[in-house]
Protein backbone atom coordinates (compact mmCIF):
# COMPACT_ATOMS: atom_id res chain seq x y z
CA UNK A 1 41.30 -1.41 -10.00
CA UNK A 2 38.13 0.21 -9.68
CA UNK A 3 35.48 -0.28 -12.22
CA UNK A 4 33.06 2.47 -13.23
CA UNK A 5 30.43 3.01 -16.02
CA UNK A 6 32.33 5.46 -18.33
CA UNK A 7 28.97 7.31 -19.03
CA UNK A 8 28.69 8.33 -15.92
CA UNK A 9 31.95 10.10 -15.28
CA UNK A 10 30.36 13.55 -16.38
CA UNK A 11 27.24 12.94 -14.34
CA UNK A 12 26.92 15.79 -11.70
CA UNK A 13 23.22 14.00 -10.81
CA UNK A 14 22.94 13.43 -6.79
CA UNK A 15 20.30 10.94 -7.88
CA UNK A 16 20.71 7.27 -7.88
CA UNK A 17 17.59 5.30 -9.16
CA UNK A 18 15.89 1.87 -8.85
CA UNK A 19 12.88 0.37 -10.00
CA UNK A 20 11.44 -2.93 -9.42
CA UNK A 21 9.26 -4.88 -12.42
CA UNK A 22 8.67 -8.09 -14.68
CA UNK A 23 11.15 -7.73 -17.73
CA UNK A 24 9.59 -10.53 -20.31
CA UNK A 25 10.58 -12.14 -24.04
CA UNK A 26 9.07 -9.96 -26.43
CA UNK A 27 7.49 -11.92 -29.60
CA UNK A 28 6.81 -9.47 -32.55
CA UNK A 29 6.07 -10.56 -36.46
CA UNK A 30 7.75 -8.50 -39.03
CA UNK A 31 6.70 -6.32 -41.30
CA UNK A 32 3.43 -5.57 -39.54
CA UNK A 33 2.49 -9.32 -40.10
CA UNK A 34 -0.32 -10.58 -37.89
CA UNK A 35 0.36 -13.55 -35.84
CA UNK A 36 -1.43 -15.86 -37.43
CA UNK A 37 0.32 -15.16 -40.76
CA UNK A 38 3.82 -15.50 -39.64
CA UNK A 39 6.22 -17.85 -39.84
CA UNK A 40 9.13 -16.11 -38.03
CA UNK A 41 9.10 -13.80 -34.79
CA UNK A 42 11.87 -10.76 -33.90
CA UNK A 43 13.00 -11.29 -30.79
CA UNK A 44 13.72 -8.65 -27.89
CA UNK A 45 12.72 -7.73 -24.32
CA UNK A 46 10.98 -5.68 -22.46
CA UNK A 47 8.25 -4.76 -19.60
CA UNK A 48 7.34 -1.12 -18.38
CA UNK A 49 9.60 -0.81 -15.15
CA UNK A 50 12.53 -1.95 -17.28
CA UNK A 51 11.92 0.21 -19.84
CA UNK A 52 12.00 3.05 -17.77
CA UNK A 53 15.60 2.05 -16.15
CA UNK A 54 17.40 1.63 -19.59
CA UNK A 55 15.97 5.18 -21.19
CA UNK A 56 17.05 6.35 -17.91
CA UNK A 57 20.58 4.54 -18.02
CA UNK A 58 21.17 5.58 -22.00
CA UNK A 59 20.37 9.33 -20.65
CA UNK A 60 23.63 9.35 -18.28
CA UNK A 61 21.61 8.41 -15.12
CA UNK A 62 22.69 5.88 -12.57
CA UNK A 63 20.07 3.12 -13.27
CA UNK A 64 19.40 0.25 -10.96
CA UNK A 65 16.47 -2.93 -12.29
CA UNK A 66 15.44 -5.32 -9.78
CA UNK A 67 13.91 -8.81 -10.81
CA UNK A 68 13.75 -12.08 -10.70
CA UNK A 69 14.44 -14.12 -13.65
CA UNK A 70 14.59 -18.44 -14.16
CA UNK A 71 18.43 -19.47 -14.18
CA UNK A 72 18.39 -20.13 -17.73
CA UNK A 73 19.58 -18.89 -20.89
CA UNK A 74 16.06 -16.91 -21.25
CA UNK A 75 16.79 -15.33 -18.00
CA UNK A 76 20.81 -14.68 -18.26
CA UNK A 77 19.60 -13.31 -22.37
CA UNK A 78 17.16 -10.39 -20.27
CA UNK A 79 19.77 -9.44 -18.06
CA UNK A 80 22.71 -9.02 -20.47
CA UNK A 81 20.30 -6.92 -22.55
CA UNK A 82 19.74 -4.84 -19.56
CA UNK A 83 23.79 -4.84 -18.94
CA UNK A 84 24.66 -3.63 -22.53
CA UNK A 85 22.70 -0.76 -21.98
CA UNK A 86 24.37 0.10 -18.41
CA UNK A 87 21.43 -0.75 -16.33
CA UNK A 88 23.05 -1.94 -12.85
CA UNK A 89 21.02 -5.82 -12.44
CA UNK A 90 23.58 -6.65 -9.37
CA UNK A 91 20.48 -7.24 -7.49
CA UNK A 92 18.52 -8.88 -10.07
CA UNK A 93 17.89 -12.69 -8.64
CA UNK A 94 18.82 -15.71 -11.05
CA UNK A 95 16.09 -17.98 -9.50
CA UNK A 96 16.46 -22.03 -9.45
CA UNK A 97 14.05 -24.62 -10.01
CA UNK A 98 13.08 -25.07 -6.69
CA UNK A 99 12.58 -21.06 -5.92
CA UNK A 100 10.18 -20.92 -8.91
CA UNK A 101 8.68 -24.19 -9.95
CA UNK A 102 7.66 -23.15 -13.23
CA UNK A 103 10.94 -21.66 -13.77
CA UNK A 104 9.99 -19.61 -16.71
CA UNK A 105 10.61 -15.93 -18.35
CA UNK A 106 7.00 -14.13 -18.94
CA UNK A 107 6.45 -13.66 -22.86
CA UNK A 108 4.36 -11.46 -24.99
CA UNK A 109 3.38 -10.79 -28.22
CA UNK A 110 3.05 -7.57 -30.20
CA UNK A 111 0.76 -7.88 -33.08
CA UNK A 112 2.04 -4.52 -34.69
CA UNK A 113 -0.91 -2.36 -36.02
CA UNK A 114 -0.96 -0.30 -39.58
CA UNK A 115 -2.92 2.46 -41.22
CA UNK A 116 -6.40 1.80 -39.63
CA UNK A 117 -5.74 -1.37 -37.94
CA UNK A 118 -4.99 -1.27 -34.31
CA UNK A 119 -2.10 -3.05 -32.46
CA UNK A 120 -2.44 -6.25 -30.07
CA UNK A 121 -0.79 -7.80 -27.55
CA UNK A 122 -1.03 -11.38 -25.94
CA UNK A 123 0.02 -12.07 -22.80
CA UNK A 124 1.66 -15.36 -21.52
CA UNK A 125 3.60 -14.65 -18.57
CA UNK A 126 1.44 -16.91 -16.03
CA UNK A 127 3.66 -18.64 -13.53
CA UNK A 128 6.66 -16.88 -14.61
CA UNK A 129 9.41 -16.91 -12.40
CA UNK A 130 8.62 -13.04 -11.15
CA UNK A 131 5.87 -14.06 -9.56
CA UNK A 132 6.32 -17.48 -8.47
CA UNK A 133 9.41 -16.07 -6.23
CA UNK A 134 8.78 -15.56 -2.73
CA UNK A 135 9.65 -11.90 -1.51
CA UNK A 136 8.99 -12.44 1.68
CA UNK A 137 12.40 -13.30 3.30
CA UNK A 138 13.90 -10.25 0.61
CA UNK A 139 15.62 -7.43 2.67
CA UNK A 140 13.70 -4.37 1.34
CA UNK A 141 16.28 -1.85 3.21
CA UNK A 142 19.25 -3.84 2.26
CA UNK A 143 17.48 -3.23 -1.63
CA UNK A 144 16.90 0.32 -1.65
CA UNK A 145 20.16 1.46 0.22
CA UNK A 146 21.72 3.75 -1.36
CA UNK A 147 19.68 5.53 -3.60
CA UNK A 148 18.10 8.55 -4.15
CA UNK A 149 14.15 7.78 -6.49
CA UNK A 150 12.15 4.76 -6.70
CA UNK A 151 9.94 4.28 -9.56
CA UNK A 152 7.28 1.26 -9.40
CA UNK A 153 3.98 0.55 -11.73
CA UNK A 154 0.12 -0.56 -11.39
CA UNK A 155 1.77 -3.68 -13.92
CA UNK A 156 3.16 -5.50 -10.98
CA UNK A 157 1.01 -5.77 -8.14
CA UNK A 158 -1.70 -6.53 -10.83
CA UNK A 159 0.56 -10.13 -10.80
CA UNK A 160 -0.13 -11.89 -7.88
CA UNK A 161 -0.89 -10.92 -3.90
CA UNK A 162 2.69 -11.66 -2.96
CA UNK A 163 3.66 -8.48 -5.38
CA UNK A 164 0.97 -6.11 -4.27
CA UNK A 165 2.47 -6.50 -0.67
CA UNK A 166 6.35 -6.17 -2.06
CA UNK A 167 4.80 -3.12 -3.99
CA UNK A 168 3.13 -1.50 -1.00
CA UNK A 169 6.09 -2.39 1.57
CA UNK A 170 8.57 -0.72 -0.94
CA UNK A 171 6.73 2.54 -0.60
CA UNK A 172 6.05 2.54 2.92
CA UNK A 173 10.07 1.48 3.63
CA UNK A 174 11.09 4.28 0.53
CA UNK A 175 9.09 6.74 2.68
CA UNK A 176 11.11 6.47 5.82
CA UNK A 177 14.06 6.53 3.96
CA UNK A 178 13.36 9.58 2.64
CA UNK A 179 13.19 8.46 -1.29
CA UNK A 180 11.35 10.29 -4.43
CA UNK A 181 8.47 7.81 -5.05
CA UNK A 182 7.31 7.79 -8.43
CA UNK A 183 4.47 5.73 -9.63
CA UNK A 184 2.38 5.04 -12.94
CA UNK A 185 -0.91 3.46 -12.73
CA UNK A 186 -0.03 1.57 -16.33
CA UNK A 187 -4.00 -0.39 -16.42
CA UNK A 188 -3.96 -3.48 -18.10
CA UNK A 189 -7.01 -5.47 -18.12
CA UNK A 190 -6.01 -8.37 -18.61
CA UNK A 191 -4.22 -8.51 -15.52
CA UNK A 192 -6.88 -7.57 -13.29
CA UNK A 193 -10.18 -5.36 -13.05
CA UNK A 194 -10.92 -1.72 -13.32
CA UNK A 195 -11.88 -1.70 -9.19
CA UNK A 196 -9.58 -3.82 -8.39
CA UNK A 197 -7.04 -1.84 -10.09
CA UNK A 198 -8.65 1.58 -8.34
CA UNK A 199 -8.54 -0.03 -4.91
CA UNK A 200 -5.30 -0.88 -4.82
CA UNK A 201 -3.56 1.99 -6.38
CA UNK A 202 -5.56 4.61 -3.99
CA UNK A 203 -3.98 2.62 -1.26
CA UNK A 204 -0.37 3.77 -2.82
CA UNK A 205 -1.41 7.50 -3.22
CA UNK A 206 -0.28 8.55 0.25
CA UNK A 207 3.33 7.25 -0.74
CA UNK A 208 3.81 8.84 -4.10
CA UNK A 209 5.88 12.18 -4.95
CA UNK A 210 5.75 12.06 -8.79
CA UNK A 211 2.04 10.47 -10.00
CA UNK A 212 2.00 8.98 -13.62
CA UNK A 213 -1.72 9.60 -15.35
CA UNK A 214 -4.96 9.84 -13.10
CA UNK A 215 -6.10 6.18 -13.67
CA UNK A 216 -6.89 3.88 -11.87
CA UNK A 217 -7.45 6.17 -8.61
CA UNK A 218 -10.82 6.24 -6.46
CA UNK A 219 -11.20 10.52 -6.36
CA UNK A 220 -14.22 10.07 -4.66
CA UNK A 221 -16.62 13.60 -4.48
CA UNK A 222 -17.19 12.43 -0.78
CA UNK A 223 -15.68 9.97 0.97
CA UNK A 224 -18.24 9.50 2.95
CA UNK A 225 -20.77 8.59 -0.11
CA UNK A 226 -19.61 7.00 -2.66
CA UNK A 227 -22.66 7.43 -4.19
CA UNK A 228 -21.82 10.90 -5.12
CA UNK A 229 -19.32 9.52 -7.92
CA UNK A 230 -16.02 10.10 -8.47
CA UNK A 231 -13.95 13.14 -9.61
CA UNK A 232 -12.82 12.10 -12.74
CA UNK A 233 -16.50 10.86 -13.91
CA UNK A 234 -17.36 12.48 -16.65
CA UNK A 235 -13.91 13.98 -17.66
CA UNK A 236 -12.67 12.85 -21.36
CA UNK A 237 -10.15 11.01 -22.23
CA UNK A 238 -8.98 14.20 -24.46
CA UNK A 239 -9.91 16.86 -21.45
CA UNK A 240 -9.16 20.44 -22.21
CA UNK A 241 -6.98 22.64 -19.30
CA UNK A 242 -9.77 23.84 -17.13
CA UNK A 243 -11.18 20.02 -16.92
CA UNK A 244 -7.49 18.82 -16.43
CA UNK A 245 -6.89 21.40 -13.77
CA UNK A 246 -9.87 20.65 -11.91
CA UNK A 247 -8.69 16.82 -11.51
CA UNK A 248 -5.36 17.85 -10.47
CA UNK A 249 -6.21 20.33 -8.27
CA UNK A 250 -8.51 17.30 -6.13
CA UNK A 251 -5.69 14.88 -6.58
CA UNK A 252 -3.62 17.81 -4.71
CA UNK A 253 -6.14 18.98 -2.39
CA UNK A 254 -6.57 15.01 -1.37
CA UNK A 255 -3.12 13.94 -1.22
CA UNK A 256 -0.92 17.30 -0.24
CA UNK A 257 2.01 14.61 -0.29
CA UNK A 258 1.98 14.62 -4.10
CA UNK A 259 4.84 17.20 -5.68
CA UNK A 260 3.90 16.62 -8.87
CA UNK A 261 1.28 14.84 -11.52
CA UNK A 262 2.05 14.47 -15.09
CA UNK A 263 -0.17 12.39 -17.61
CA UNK A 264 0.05 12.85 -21.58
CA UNK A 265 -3.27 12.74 -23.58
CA UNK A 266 -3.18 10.82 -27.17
CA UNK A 267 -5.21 11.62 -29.88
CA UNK A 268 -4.95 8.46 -32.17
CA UNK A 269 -6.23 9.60 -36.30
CA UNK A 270 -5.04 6.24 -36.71
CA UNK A 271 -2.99 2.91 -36.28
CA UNK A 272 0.15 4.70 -38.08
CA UNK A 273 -0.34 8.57 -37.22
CA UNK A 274 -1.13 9.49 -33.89
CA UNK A 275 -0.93 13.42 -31.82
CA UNK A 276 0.87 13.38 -28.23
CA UNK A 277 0.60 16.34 -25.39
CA UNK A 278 1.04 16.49 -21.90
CA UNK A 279 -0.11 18.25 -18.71
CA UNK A 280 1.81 18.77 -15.27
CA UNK A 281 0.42 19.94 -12.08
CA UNK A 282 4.11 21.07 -10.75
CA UNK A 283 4.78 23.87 -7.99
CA UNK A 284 1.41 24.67 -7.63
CA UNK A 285 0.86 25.50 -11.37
CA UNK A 286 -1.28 23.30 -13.80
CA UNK A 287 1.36 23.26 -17.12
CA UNK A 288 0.19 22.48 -20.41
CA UNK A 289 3.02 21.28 -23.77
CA UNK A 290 3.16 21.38 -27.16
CA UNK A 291 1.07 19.21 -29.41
CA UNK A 292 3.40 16.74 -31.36
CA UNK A 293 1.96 14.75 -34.59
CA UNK A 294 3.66 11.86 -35.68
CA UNK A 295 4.26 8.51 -37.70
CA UNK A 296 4.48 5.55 -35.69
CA UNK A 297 7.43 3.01 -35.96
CA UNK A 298 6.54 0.98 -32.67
CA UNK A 299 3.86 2.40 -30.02
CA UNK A 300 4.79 0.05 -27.41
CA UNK A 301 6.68 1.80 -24.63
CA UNK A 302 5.43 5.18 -25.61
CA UNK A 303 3.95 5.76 -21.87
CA UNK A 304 7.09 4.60 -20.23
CA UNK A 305 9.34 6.82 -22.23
CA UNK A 306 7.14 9.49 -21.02
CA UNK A 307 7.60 9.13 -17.72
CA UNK A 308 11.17 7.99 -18.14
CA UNK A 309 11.34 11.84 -20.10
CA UNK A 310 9.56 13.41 -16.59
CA UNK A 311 11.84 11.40 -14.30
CA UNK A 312 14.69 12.65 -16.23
CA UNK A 313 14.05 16.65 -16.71
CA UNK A 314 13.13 16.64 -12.66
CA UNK A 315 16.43 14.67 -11.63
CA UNK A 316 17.92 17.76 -13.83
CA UNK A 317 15.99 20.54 -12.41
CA UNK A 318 14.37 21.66 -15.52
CA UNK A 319 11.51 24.32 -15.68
CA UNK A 320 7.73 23.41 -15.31
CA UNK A 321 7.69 24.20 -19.06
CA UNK A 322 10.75 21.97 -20.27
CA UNK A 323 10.25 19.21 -17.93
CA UNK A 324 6.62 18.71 -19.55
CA UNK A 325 7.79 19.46 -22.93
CA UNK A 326 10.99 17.33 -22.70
CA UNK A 327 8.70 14.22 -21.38
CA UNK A 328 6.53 14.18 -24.21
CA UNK A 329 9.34 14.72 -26.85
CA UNK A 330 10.90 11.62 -25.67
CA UNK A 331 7.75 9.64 -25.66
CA UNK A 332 7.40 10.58 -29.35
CA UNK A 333 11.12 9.75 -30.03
CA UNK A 334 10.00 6.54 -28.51
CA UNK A 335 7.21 5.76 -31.39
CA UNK A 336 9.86 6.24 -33.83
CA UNK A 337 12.64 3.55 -32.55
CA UNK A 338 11.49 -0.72 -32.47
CA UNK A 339 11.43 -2.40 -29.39
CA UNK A 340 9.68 -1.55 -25.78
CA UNK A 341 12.17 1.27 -24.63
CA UNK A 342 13.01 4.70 -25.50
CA UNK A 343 17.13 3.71 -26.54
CA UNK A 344 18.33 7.51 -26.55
CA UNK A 345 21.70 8.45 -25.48
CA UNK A 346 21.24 12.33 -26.97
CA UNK A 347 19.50 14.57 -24.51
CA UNK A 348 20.13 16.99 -27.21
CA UNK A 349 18.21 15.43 -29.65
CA UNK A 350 15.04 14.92 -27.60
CA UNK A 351 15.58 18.48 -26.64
CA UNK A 352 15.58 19.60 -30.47
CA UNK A 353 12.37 18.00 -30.44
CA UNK A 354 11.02 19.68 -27.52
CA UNK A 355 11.68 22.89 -29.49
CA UNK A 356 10.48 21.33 -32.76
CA UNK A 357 13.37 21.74 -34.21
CA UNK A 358 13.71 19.14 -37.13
CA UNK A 359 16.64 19.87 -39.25
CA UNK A 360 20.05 17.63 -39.74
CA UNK A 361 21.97 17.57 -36.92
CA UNK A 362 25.74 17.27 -38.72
């Protein structure tokens, strides 16, 4: 007997996607306790790449994780997360003691903000058993076989040296194979610095189809002198569509391989109430969406269910307009749902908000 996922029997989608990321034990107080007032933690998982393959998976599309997790009842817990939400983890690796010393899941801790108090997050996924793993003996063509998009993050190669050259040999081995490359540059400073965040993402630029944000990228004004600044200098964080266009139109003019750029721009009145749109450079048109205001449940994720949104509305060949509406509708769906990922299975509801349509849906 063959075995199928039953939500994918009405997908008419050519596209079969994989993404490859850290998923780690997330750590969150209740009630928008801070750490160092709680006694208990919620439990749940997460990490940006995986986030992105189970809103993908809950929206009908054939979803594929790669990872490597410890052997353990940490690592088998991740997985079977991933699994109830029909995220394919056949090639996720159960590593052993010996393959990763440390033999550990990464962690982190959400210190949920409210009102005028801002969220945090601690990191403790040193030594975890994603980056202790040797990749290079892993059969990169044997891993992407098969499908169709692969989506990878700045969050990963930020981890160790041995990840920046999985990252980077993905792409280049995606590219012959004729793959969609998507990639977001997801900063975290903790992880690494601003430069050397810049230098190693411009290295993946002449890979990418489908660019996440304009940070961190050197857009230098000449390449020649650096002295000259970069593109982006100067631009705010809340541009307006001329400034916007200008950036995307040098991102374009620099990288012709590019088919589309997509970054949403947050305007944050505070810790509980925060304003979401988007632009898209897309067929040669700079594309500008709706302004969404909203309560926030959980703000963690928000970004990936934005690009998970973009991924989605391109795989279904939506116009310019919709696909840039329809990304940042699901990335304010997102801030209403606890946990790191966008766990939708309506398209019709984040299309309802796309129109701004908020009545009972009965």
């Amino acid at each position: 007997m063959e075995h199928m996922n039953p939500l994918l029997k009405d997908n008419n989608s050519e596209h079969r996607f994989i993404t490859i990321g850290e998923i780690m034990l997330r750590l969150t107080p209740p009630n928008y306790e801070k750490i160092r007032m709680t006694s208990t933690f919620e439990a749940s998982y997460g990490g940006s790449e995986a986030n992105i393959a189970l809103a993908l998976a809950n929206l009908g599309v054939d979803s594929t994780f790669f990872t490597v997790v410890p052997n353990n009842s940490l690592g088998k817990s991740a997985v079977r997360m991933l699994r109830s939400n029909d995220v394919h983890c056949t090639p996720v690796i159960l590593s052993t003691p010996e393959q990763t010393p440390t033999h550990r899941l990464g962690s982190y801790y959400l210190e949920t903000g409210y009102g005028i108090r801002p969220s945090k997050v601690i990191y403790d996924r040193k030594h975890s058993a994603f980056t202790e793993f040797d990749y290079s003996a892993l059969d990169l063509r044997e891993l992407l076989g098969g499908f169709t998009w692969l989506h990878l993050s700045g969050i990963t190669p930020a981890l160790s040296e041995g990840l920046r050259k999985l990252i980077l040999d993905s792409m280049a081995i995606a590219r012959e194979m004729g793959m969609t490359i998507s990639f977001d540059g997801n900063f975290r400073s903790t992880l690494w610095s601003w430069e050397e965040a810049r230098d190693f993402c411009t290295q993946c630029l002449p890979y990418i189809d489908v660019l996440m944000g304009i940070e961190p990228y050197h857009l230098w004004k000449d390449e020649e002198n650096h002295s000259k600044g970069d593109v982006k200098d100067g631009v705010p964080l809340q541009p307006g569509y001329e400034q916007q266009d200008a950036v995307f139109q040098a991102f374009i003019e620099r990288y012709p391989n590019l088919k589309c750029i997509g970054r949403h721009v947050r305007y944050a009145h505070s810790g509980s109430e925060n304003s979401l749109k988007a632009y898209m450079w897309y067929e040669g048109h700079t594309f500008e969406s709706k302004l969404f205001t909203f309560n926030i449940l959980d703000r963690v994720g928000g970004g990936d269910a934005f690009a998970s949104g973009l991924i989605y509305a391109m795989m279904h060949g939506y116009k310019p307009m919709d696909i840039v509406n329809f990304a940042v509708a699901s990335s304010v769906i997102k801030h209403t749902i606890r946990g790191d990922a966008n766990i939708t299975d309506d398209v019709s509801a984040i299309q309802n908000l796309m129109n701004m349509n908020y009545d009972i849906k009965r």
